[in-house]
C-alpha atoms as a PDB file:
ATOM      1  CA  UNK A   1      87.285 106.737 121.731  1.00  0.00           C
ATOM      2  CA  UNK A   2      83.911 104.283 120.690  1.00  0.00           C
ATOM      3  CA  UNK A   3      82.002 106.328 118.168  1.00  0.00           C
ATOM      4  CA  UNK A   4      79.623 103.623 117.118  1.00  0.00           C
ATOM      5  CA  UNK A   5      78.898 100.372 117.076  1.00  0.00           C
ATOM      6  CA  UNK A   6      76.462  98.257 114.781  1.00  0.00           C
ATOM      7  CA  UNK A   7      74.762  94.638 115.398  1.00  0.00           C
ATOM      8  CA  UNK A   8      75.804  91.633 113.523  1.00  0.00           C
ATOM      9  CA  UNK A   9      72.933  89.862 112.861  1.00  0.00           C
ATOM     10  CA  UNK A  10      70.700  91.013 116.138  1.00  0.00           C
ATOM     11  CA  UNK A  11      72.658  89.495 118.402  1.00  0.00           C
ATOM     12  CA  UNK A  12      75.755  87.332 117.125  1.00  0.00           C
ATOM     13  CA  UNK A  13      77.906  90.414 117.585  1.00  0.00           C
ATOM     14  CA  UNK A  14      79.126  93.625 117.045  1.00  0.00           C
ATOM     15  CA  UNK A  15      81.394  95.971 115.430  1.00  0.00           C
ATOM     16  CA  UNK A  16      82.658  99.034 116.992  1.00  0.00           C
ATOM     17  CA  UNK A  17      84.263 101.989 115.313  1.00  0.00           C
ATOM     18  CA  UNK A  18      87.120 102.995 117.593  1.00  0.00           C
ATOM     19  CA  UNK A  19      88.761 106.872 116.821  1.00  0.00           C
ATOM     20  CA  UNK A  20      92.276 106.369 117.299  1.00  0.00           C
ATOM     21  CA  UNK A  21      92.683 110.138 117.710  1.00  0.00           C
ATOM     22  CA  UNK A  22      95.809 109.903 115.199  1.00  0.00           C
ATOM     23  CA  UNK A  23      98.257 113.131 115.693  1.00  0.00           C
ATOM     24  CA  UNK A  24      95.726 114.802 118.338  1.00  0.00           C
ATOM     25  CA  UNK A  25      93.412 114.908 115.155  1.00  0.00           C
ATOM     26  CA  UNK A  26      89.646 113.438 115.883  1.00  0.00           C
ATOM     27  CA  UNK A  27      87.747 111.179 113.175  1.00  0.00           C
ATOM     28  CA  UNK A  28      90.943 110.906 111.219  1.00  0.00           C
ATOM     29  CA  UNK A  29      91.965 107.337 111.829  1.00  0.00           C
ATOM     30  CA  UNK A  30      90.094 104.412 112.236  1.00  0.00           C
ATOM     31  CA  UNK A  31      90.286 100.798 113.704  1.00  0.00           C
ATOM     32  CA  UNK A  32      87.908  98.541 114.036  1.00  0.00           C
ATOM     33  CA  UNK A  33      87.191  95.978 116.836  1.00  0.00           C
ATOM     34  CA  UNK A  34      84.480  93.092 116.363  1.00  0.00           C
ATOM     35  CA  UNK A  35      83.265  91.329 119.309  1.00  0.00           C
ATOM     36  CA  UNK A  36      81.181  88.114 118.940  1.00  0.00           C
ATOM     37  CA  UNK A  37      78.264  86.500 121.342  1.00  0.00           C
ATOM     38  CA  UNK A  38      80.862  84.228 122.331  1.00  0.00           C
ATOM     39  CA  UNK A  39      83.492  86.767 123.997  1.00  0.00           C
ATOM     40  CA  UNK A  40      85.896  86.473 120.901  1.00  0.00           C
ATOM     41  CA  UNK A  41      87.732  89.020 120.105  1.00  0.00           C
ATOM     42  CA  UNK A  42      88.881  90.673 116.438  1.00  0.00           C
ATOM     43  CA  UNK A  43      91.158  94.151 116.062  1.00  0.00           C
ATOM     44  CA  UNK A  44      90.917  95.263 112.852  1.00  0.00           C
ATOM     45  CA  UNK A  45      94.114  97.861 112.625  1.00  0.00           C
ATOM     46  CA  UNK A  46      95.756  99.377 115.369  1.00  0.00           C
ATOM     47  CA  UNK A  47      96.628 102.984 114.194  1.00  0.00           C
ATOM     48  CA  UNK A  48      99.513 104.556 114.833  1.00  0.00           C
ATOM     49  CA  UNK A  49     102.233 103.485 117.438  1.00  0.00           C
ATOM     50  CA  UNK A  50     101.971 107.218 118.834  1.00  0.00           C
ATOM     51  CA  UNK A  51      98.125 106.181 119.517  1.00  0.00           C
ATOM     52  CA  UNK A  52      98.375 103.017 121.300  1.00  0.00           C
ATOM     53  CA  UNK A  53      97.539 104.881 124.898  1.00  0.00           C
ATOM     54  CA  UNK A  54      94.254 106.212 123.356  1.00  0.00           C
ATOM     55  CA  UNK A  55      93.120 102.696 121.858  1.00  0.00           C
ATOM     56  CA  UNK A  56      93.818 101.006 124.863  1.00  0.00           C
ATOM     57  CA  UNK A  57      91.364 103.510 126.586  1.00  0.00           C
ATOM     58  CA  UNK A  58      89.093 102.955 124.175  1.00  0.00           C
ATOM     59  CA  UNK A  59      89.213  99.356 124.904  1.00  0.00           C
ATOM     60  CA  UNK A  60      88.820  99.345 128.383  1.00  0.00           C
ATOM     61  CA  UNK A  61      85.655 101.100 128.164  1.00  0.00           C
ATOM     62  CA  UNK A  62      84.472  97.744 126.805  1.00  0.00           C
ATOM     63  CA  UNK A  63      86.175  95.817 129.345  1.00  0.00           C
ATOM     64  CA  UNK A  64      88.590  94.724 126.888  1.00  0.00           C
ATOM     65  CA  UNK A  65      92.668  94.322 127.277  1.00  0.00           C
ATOM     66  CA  UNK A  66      95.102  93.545 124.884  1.00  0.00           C
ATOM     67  CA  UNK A  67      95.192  90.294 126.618  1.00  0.00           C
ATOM     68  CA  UNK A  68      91.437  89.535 125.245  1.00  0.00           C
ATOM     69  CA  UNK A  69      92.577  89.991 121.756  1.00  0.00           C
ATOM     70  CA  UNK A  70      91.864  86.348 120.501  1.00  0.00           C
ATOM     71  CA  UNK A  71      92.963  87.922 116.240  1.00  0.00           C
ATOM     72  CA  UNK A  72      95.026  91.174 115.166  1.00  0.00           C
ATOM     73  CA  UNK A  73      94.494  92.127 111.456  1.00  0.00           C
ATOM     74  CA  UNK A  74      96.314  94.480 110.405  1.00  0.00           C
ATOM     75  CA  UNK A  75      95.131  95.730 106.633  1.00  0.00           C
ATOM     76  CA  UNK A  76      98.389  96.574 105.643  1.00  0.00           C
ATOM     77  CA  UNK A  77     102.211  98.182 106.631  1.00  0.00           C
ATOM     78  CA  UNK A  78     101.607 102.160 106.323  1.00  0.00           C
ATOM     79  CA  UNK A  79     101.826 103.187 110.321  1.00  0.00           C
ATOM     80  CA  UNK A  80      98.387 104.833 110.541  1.00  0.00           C
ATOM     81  CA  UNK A  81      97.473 101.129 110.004  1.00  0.00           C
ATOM     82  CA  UNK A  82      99.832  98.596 111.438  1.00  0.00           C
ATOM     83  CA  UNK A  83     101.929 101.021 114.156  1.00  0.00           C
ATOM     84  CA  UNK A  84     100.926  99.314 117.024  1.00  0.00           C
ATOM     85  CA  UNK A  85     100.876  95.925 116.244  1.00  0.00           C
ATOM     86  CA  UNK A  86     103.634  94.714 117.896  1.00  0.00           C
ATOM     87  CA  UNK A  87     102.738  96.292 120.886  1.00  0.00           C
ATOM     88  CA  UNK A  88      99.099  94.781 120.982  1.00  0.00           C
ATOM     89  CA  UNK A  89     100.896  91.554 119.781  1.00  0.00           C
ATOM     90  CA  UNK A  90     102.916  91.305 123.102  1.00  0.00           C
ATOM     91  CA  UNK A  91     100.480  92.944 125.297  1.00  0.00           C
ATOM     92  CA  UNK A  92      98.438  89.566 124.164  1.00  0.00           C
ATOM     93  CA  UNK A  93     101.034  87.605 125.977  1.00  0.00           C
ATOM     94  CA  UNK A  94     100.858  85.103 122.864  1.00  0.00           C
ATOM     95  CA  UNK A  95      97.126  84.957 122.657  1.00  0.00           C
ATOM     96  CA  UNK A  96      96.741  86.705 119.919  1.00  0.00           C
ATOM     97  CA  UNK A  97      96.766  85.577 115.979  1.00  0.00           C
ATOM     98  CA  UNK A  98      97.788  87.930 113.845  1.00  0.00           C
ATOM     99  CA  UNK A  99      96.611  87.781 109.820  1.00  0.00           C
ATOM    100  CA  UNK A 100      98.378  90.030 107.159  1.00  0.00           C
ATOM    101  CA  UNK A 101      99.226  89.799 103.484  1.00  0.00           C
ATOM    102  CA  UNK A 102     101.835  87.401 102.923  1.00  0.00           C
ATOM    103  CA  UNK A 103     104.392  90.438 101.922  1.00  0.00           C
ATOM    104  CA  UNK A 104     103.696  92.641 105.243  1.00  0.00           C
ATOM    105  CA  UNK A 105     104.705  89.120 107.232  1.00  0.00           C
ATOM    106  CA  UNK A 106     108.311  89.797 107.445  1.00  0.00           C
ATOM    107  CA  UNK A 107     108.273  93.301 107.690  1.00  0.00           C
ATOM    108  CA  UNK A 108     105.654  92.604 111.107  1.00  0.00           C
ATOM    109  CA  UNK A 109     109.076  90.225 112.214  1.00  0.00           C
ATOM    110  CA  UNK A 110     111.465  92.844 111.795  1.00  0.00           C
ATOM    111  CA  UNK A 111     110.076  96.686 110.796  1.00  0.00           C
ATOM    112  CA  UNK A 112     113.512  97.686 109.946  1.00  0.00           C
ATOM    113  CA  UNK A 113     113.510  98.210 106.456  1.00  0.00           C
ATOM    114  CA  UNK A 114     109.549  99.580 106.873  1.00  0.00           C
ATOM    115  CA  UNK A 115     110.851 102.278 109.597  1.00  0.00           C
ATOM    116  CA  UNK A 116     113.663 103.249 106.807  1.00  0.00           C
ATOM    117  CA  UNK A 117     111.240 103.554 104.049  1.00  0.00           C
ATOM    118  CA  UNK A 118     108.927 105.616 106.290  1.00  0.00           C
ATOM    119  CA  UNK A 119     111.706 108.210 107.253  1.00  0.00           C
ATOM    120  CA  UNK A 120     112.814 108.410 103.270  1.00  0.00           C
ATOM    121  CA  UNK A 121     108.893 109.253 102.528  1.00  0.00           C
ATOM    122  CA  UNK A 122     108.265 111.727 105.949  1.00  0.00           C
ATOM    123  CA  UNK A 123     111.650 112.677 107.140  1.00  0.00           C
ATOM    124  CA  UNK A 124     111.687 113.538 111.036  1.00  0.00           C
ATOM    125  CA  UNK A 125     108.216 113.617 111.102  1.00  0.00           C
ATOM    126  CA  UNK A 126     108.281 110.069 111.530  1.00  0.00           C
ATOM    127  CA  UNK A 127     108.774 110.894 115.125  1.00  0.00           C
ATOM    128  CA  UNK A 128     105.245 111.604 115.822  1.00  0.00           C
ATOM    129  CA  UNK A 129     103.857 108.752 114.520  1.00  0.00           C
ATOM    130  CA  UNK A 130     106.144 106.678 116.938  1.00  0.00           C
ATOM    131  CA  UNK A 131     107.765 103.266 116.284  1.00  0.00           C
ATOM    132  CA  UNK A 132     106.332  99.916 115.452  1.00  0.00           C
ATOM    133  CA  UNK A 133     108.167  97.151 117.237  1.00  0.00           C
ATOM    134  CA  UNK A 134     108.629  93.624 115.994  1.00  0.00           C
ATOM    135  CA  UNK A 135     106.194  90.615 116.111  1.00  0.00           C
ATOM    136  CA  UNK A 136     108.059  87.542 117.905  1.00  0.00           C
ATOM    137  CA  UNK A 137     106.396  84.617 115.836  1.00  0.00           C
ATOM    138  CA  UNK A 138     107.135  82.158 118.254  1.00  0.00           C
ATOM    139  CA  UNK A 139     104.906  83.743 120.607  1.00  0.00           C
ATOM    140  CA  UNK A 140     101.892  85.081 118.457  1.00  0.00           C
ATOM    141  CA  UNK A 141     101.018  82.720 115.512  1.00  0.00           C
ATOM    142  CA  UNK A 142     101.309  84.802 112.025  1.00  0.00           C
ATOM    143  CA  UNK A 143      98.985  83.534 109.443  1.00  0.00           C
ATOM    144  CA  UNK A 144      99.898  85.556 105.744  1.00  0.00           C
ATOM    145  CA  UNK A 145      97.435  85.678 103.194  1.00  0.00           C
ATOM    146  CA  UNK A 146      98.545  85.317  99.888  1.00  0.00           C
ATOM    147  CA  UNK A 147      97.463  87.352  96.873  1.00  0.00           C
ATOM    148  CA  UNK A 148      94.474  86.124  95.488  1.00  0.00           C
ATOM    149  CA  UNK A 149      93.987  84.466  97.862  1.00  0.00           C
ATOM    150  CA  UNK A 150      92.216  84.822 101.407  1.00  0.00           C
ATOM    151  CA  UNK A 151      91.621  83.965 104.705  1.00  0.00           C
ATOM    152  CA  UNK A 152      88.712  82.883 107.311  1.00  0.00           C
ATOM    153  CA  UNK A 153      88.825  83.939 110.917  1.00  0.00           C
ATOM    154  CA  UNK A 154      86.179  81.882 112.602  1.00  0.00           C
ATOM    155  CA  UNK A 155      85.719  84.158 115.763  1.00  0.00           C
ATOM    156  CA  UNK A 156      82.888  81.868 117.018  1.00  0.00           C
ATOM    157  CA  UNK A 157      79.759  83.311 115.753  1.00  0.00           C
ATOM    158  CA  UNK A 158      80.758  85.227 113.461  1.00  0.00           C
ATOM    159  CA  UNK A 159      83.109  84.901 110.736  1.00  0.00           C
ATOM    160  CA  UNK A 160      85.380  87.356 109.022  1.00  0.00           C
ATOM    161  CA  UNK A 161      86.414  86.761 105.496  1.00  0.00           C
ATOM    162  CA  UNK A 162      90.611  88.813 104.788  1.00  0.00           C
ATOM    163  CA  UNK A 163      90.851  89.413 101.006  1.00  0.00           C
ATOM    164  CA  UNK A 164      93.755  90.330  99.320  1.00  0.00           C
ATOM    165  CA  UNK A 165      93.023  94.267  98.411  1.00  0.00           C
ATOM    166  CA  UNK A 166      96.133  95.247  96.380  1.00  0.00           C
ATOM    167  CA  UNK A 167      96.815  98.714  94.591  1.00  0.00           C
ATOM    168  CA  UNK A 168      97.012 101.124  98.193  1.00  0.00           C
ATOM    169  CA  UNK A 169      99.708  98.765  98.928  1.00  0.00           C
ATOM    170  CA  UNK A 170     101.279  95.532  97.381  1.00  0.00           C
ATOM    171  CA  UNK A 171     100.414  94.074 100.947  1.00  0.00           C
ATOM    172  CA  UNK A 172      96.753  95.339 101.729  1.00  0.00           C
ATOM    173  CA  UNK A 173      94.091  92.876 102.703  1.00  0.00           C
ATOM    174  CA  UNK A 174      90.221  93.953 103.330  1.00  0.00           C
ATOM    175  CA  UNK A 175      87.947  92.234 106.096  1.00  0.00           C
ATOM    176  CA  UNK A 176      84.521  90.875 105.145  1.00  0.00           C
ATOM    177  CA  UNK A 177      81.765  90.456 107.509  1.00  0.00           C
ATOM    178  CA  UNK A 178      79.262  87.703 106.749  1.00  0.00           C
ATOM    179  CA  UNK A 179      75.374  88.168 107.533  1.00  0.00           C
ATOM    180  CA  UNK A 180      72.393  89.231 106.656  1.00  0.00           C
ATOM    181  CA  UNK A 181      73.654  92.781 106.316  1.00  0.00           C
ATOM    182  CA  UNK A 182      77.106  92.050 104.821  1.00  0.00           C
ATOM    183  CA  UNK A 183      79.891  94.219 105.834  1.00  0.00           C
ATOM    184  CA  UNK A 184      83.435  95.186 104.052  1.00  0.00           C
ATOM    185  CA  UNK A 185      86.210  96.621 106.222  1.00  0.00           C
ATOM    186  CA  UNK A 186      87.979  98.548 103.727  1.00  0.00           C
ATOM    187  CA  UNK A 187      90.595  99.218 104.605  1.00  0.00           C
ATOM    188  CA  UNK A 188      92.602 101.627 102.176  1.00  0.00           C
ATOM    189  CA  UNK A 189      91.193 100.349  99.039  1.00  0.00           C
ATOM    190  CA  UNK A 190      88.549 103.603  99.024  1.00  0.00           C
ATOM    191  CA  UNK A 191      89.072 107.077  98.697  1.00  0.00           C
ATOM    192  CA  UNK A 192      88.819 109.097 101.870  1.00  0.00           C
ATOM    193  CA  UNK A 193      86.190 110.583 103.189  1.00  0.00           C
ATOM    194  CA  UNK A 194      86.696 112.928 106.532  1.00  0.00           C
ATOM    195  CA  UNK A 195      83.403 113.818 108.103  1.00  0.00           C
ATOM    196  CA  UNK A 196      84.765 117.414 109.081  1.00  0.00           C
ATOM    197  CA  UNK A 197      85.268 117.812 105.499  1.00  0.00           C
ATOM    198  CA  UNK A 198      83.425 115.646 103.537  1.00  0.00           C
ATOM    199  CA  UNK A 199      85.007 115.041  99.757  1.00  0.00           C
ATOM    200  CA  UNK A 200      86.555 112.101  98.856  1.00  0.00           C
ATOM    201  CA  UNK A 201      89.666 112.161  97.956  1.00  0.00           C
ATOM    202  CA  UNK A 202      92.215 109.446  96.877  1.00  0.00           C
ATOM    203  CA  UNK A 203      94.263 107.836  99.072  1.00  0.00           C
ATOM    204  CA  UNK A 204      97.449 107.049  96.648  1.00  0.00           C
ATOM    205  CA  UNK A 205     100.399 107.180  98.278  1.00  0.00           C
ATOM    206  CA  UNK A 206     104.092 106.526  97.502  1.00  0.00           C
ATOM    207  CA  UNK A 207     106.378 104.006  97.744  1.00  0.00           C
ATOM    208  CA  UNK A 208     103.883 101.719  95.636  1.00  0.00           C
ATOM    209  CA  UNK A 209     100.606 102.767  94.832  1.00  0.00           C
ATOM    210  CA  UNK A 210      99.164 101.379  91.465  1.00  0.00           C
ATOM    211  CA  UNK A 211      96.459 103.037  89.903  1.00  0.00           C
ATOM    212  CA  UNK A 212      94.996  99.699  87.396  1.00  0.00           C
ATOM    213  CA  UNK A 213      95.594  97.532  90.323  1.00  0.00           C
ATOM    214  CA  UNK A 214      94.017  99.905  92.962  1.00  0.00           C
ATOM    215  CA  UNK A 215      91.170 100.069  90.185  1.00  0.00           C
ATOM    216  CA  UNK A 216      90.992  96.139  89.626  1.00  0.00           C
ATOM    217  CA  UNK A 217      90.590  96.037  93.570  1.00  0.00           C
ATOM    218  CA  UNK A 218      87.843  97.937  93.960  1.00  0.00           C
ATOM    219  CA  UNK A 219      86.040  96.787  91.084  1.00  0.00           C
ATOM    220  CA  UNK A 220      87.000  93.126  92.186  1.00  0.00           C
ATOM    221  CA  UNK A 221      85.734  94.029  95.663  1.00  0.00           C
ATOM    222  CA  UNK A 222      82.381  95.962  94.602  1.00  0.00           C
ATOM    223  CA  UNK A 223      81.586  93.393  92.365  1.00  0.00           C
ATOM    224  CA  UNK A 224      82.330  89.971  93.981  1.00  0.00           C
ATOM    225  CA  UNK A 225      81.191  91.238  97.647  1.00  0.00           C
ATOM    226  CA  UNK A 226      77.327  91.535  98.494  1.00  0.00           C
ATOM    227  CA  UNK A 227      78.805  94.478 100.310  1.00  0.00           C
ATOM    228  CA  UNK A 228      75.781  96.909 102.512  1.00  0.00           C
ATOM    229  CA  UNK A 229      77.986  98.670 104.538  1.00  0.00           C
ATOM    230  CA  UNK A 230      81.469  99.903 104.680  1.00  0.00           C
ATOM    231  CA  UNK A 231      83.928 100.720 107.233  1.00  0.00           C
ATOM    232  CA  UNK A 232      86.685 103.119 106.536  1.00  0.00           C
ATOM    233  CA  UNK A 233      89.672 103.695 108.089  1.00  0.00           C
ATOM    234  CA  UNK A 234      89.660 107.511 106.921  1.00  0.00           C
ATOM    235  CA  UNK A 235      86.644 107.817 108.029  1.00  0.00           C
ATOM    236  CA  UNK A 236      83.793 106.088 109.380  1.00  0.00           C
ATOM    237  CA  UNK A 237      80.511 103.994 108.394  1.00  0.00           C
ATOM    238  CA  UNK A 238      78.989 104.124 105.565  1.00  0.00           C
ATOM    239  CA  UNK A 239      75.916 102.403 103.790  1.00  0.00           C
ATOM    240  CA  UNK A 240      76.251 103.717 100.146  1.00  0.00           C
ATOM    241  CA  UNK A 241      79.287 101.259  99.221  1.00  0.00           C
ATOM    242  CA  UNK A 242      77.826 101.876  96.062  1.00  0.00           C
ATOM    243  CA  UNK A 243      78.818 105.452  95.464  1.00  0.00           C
ATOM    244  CA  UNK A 244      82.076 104.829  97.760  1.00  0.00           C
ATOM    245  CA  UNK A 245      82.716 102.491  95.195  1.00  0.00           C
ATOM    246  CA  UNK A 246      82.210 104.467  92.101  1.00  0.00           C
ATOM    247  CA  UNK A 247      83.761 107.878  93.382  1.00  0.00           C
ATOM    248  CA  UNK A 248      86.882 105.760  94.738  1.00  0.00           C
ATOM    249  CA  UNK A 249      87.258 104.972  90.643  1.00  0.00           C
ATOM    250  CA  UNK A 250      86.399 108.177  88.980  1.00  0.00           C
ATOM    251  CA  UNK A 251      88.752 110.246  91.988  1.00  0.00           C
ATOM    252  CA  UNK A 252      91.835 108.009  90.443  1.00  0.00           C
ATOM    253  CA  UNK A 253      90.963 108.204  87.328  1.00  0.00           C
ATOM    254  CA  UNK A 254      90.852 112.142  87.479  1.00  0.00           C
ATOM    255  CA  UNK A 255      93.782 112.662  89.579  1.00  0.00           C
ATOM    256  CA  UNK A 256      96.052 110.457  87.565  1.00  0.00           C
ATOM    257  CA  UNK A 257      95.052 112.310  84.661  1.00  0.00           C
ATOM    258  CA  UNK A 258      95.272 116.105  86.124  1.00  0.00           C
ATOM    259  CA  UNK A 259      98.698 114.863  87.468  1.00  0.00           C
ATOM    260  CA  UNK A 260      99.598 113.553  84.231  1.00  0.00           C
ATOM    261  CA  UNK A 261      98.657 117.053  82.443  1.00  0.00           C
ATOM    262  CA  UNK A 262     100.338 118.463  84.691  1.00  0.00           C
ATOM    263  CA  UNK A 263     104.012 116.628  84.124  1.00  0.00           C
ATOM    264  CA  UNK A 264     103.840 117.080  80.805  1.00  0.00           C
ATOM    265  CA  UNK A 265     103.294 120.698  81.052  1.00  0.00           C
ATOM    266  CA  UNK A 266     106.623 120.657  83.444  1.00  0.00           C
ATOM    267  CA  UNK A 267     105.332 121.807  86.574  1.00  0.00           C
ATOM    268  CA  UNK A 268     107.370 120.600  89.538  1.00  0.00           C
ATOM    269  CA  UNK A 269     106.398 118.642  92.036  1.00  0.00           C
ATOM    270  CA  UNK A 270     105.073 121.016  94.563  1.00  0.00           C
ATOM    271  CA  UNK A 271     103.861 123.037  91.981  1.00  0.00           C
ATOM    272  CA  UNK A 272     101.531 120.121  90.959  1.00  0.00           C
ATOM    273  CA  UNK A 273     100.576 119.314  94.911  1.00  0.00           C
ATOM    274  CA  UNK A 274      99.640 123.501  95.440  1.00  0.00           C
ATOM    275  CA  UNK A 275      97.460 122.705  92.564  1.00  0.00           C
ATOM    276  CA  UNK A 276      95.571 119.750  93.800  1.00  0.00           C
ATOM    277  CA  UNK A 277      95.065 121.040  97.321  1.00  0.00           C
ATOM    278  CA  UNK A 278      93.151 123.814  95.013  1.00  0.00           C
ATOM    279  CA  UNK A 279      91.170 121.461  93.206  1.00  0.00           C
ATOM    280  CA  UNK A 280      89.828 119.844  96.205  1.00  0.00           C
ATOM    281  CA  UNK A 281      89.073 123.392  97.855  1.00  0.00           C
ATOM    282  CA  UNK A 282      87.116 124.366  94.688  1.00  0.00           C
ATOM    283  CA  UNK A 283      85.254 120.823  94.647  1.00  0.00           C
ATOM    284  CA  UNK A 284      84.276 122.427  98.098  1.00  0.00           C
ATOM    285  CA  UNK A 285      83.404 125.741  97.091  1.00  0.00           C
ATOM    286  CA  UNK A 286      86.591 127.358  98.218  1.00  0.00           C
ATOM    287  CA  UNK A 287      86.299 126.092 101.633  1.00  0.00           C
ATOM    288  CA  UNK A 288      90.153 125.367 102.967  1.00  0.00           C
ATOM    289  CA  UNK A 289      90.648 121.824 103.832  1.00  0.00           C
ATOM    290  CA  UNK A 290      91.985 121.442 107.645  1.00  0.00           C
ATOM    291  CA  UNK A 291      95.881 121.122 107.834  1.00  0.00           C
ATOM    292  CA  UNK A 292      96.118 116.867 108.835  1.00  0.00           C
ATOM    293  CA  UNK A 293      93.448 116.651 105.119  1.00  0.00           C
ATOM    294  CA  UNK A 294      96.404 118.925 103.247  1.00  0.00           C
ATOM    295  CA  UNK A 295      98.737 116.168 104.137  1.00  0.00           C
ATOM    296  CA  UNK A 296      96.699 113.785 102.829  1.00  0.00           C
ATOM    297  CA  UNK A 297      96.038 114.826  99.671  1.00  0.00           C
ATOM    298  CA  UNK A 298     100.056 116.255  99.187  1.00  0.00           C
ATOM    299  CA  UNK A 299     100.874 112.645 100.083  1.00  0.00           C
ATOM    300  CA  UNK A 300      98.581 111.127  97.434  1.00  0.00           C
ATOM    301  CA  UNK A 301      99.486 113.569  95.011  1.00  0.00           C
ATOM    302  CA  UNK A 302     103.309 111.978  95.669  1.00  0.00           C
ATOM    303  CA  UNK A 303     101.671 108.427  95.329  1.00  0.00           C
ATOM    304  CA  UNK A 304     100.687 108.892  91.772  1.00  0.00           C
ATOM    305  CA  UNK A 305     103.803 110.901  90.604  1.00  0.00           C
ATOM    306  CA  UNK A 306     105.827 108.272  91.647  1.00  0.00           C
ATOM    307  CA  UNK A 307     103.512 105.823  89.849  1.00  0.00           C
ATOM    308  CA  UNK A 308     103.704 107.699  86.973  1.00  0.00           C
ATOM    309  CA  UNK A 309     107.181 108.416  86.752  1.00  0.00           C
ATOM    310  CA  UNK A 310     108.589 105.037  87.846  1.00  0.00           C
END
């Protein structure tokens, strides 16, 4: 469903926040779809492969089809992100350009290896987030962007700026609006933020999150960006990047150090996610976090054990 949707420079377009309605859950999962004066078309993720009926409903309240989609940008692999690319990638008949980090490229060609790693992380729950299917490059035009490096997407009137954005991911990219009121698509390079509970919390997850490089990213992105407003995959507008931005550092820096603690002391695993799905209820004054949020944080609480016992 369209939640929102805010001007580009009165008039030379618009960005719309569409709720993929990941997993049944609302205001969970994010995309983003930018639409300039000119009729061109951006989609910013595509959520999860399981949620491709509900985006393309979302879409057509706009009058938009997957065959409008002039640029598909997926921010990185993990399947609440990229899921449905390849099947917004052939609905395009070849129209539309796809940008990525150079590492997600071949894994867009062939999400065999991705799918694997998926199913050692979630097990059979994979199921329900359904199946990405591969990207044919000789019929939609892949452009990678390599790390350090970036890309410009001249939709017309309005121009969108793909950084790399490592530290989520080794193959993250974020999406920068130019204008008057600069924008920054984040994509997972912040800390979460749900509006039915709202505390950030880290989004760290395993195979490869990297706390310094996370870090670097932010402060590279906060820093180098004349950033006014931010849009979040997990979840929603916001236009305090400033405190995004500085609770996106300190929530790292405490979890990796709780977490830490915590190994040393020998507490296993689960002991050590039962005990972070505490400290986030007492941040909240004992209010219990809804079930979809749990898994969240148990996931990032995986994330940084893994990066700290690699």
């Amino acid at each position: 469903m369209i939640l929102n949707s805010i001007d580009i420079d009165h008039g030379r377009g618009k960005v719309y926040l569409v709720d993929t309605v990941a997993l049944g859950n609302v205001r969970a999962v994010a995309c983003y779809l930018i639409v300039d004066s000119t009729g061109k078309v951006a989609l910013v993720d595509t959520g999860y492969a399981s949620s491709i009926d509900e985006l393309l409903r979302s879409l057509a309240t706009l009058n938009i089809g997957t065959k409008d989609i002039d640029w598909i940008v997926p921010t990185h692999l993990h399947l609440d992100h990229a899921g449905a690319v390849g099947h917004i990638a052939r609905g395009s008949k070849g129209k539309g350009k796809i940008v990525a980090h150079e590492r997600a490229v071949k894994h867009l060609i062939d999400p065999s290896r991705l799918i694997a790693s998926v199913k050692q992380v979630f097990g059979d729950y994979v199921e329900s987030f359904g199946y990405p299917i591969a990207v044919d490059p000789e019929n939609n035009t892949i452009i990678g962007v390599s790390k350090g490096g970036e890309h410009t997407i001249n939709l017309g009137s309005v121009e969108l700026r793909c950084v790399t954005a490592e530290g989520h991911a080794p193959h993250q990219i974020a999406v920068y609006i130019n204008g008057s009121k600069p924008m920054l698509i984040t994509a997972d390079s912040v800390s979460m933020l749900y509006p039915d509970y709202p505390c950030y919390i880290p989004t760290t997850p395993p195979p490869s999150f990297d706390a310094d490089e996370a870090i670097a990213t932010v402060e590279r992105l906060s820093s180098r960006l004349d950033v006014e407003m931010l849009f979040m995959p997990h979840f929603g507008i916001s236009s305090e990047p400033d405190a995004v931005f500085n609770a996106t550092i300190e929530g790292i820096n405490e979890w990796v150090g709780i977490i830490r603690q915590l190994l040393s002391e020998g507490y296993s695993h689960k002991a050590i996610e039962d005990r972070m799905v505490e400290h986030v209820k007492y941040k909240k004054s004992g209010m219990s976090p809804p079930s979809y949020i749990i898994n969240s944080i148990r996931n990032s609480v995986k994330g940084i054990i893994t990066y700290l016992t690699r």
